[in-house]
N, C-alpha and C. Protein backbone atom coordinates (compact mmCIF):
# COMPACT_ATOMS: atom_id res chain seq x y z
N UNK A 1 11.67 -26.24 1.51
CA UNK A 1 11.30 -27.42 2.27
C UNK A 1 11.81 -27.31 3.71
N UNK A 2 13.21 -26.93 4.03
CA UNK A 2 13.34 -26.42 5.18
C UNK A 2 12.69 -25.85 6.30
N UNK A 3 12.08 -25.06 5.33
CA UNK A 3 11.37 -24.12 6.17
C UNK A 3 10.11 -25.16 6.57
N UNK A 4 9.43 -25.43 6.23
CA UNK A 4 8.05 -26.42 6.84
C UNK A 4 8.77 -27.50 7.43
N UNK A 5 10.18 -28.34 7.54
CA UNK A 5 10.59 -28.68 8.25
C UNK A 5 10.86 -28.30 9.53
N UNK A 6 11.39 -27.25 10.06
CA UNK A 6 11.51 -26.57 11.17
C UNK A 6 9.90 -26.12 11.84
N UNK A 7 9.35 -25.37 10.56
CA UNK A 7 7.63 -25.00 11.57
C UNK A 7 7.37 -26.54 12.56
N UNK A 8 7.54 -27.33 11.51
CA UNK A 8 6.99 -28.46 12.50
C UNK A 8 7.52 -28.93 13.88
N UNK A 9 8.74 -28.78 13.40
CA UNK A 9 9.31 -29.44 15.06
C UNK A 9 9.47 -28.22 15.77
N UNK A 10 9.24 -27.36 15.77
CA UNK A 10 9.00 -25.98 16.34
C UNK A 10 8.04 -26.16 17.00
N UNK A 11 6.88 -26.32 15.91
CA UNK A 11 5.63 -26.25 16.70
C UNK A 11 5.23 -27.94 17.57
N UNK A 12 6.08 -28.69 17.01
CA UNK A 12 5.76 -29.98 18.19
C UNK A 12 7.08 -29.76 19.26
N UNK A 13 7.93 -28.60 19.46
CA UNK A 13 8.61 -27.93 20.91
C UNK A 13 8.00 -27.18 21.79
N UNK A 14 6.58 -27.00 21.05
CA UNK A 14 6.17 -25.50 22.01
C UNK A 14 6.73 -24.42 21.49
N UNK A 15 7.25 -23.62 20.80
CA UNK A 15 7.36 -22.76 20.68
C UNK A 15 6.27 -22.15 19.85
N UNK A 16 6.56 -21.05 20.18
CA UNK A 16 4.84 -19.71 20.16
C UNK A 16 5.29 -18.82 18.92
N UNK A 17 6.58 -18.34 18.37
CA UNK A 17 6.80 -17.74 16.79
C UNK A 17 7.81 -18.02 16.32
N UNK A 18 7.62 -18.00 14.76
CA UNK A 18 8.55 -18.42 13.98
C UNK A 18 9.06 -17.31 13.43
N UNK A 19 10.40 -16.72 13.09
CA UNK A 19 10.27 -15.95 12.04
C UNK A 19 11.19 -16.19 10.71
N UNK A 20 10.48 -15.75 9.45
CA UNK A 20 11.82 -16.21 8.45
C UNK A 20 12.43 -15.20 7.53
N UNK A 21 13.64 -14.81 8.04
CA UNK A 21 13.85 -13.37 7.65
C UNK A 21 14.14 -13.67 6.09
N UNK A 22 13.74 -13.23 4.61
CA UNK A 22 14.58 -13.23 3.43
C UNK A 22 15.17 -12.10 3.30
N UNK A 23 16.67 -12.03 3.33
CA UNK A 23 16.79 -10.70 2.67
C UNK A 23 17.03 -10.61 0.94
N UNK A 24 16.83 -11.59 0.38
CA UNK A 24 16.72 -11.51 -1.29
C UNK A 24 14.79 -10.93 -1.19
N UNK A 25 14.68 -11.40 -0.91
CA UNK A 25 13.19 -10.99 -1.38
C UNK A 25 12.87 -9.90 -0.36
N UNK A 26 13.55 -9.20 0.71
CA UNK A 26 13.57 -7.96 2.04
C UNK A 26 11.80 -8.67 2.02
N UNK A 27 11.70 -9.59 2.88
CA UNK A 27 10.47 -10.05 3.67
C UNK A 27 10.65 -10.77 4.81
N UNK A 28 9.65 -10.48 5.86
CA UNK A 28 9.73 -11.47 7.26
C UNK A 28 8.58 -12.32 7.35
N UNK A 29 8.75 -13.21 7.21
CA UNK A 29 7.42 -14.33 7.65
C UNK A 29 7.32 -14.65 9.27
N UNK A 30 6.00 -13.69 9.57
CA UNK A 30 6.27 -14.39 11.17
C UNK A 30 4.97 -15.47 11.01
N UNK A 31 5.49 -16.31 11.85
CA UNK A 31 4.10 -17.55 12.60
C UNK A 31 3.80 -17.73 13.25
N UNK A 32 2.45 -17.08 13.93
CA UNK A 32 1.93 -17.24 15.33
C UNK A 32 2.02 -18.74 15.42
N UNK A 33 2.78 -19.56 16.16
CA UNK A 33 2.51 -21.03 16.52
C UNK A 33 1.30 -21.35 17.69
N UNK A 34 1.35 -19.87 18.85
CA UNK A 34 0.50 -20.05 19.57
C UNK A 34 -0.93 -19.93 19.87
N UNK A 35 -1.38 -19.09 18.57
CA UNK A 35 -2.54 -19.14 18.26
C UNK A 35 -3.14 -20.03 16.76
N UNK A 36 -2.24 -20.23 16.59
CA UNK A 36 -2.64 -21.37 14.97
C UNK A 36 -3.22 -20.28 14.15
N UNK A 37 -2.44 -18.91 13.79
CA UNK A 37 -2.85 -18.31 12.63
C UNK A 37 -2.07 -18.24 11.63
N UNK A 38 -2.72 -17.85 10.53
CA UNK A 38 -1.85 -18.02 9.15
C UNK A 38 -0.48 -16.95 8.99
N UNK A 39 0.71 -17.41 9.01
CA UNK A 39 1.87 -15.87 8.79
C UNK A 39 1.40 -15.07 7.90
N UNK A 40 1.89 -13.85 8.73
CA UNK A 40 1.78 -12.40 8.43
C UNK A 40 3.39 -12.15 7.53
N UNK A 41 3.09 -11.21 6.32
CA UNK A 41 4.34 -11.17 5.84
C UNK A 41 4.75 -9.76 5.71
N UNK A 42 5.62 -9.63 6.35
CA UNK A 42 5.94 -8.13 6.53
C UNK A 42 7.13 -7.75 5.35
N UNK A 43 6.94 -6.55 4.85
CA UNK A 43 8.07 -6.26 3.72
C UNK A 43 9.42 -5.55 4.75
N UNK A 44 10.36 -5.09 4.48
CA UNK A 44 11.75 -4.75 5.06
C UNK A 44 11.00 -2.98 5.82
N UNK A 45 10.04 -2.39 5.31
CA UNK A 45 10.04 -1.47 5.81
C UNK A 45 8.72 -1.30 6.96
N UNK A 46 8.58 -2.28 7.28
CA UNK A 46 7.67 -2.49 8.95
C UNK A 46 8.40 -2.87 9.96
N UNK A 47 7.82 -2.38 11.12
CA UNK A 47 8.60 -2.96 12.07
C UNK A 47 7.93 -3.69 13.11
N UNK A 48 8.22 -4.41 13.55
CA UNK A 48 7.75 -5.82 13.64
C UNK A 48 7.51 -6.10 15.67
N UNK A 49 7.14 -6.00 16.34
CA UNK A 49 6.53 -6.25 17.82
C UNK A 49 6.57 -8.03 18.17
N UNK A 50 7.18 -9.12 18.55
CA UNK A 50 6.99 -10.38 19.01
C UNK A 50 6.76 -10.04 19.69
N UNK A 51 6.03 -12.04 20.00
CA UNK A 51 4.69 -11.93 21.09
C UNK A 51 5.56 -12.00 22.48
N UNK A 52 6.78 -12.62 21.99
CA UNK A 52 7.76 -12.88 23.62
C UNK A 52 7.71 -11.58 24.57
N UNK A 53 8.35 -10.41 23.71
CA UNK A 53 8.33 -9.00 24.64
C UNK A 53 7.77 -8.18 24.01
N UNK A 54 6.46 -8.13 24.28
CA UNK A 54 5.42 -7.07 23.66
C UNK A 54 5.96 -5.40 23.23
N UNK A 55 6.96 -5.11 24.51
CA UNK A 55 7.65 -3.65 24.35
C UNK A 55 8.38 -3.46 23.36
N UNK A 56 9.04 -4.78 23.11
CA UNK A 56 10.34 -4.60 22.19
C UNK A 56 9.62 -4.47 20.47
N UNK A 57 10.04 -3.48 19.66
CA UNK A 57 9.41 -2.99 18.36
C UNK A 57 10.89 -3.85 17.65
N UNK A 58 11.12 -4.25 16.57
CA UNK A 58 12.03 -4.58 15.65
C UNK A 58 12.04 -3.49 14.14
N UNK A 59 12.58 -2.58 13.99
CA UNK A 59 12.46 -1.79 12.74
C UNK A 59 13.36 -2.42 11.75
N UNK A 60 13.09 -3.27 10.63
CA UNK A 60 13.94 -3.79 9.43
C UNK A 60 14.14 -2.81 8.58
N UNK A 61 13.55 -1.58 8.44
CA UNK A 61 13.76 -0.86 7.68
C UNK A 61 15.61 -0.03 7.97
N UNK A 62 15.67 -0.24 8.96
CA UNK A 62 17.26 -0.32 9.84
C UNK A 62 18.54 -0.96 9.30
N UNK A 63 17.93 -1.93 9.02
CA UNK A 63 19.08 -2.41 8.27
C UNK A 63 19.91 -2.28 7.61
N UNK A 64 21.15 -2.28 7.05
CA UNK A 64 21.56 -2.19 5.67
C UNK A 64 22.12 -3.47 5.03
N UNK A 65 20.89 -4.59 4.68
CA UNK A 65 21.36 -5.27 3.83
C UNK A 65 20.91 -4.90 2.24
């Protein structure tokens, strides 16, 4: 429930992505806020580009949780 709590006042701040890292389930939910598309769910071994700095790549597969 949290989580659709925050999308909302997120998305009534303006802000343009959400992301929701699980590491029990190693998944990222991102949410385009700025185009109104449905989240993309990435597993721990993609790596991940936001829309803020297009250059910057995120590799989760990096991790060690």
């Amino acid at each position: 429930m949290d989580y659709y709590t925050k999308l909302s006042e997120y998305k009534k701040a303006g802000v343009n992505e959400y992301w929701i890292v699980d590491p029990i389930k190693r998944i990222v939910m991102v949410y385009n806020l700025r185009d109104e598309e449905p989240p993309v769910i990435h597993p721990f071994t993609d790596k991940i580009n936001p829309l803020l700095y297009e250059n910057l790549e995120i590799d989760f597969s990096e991790l060690n949780m």
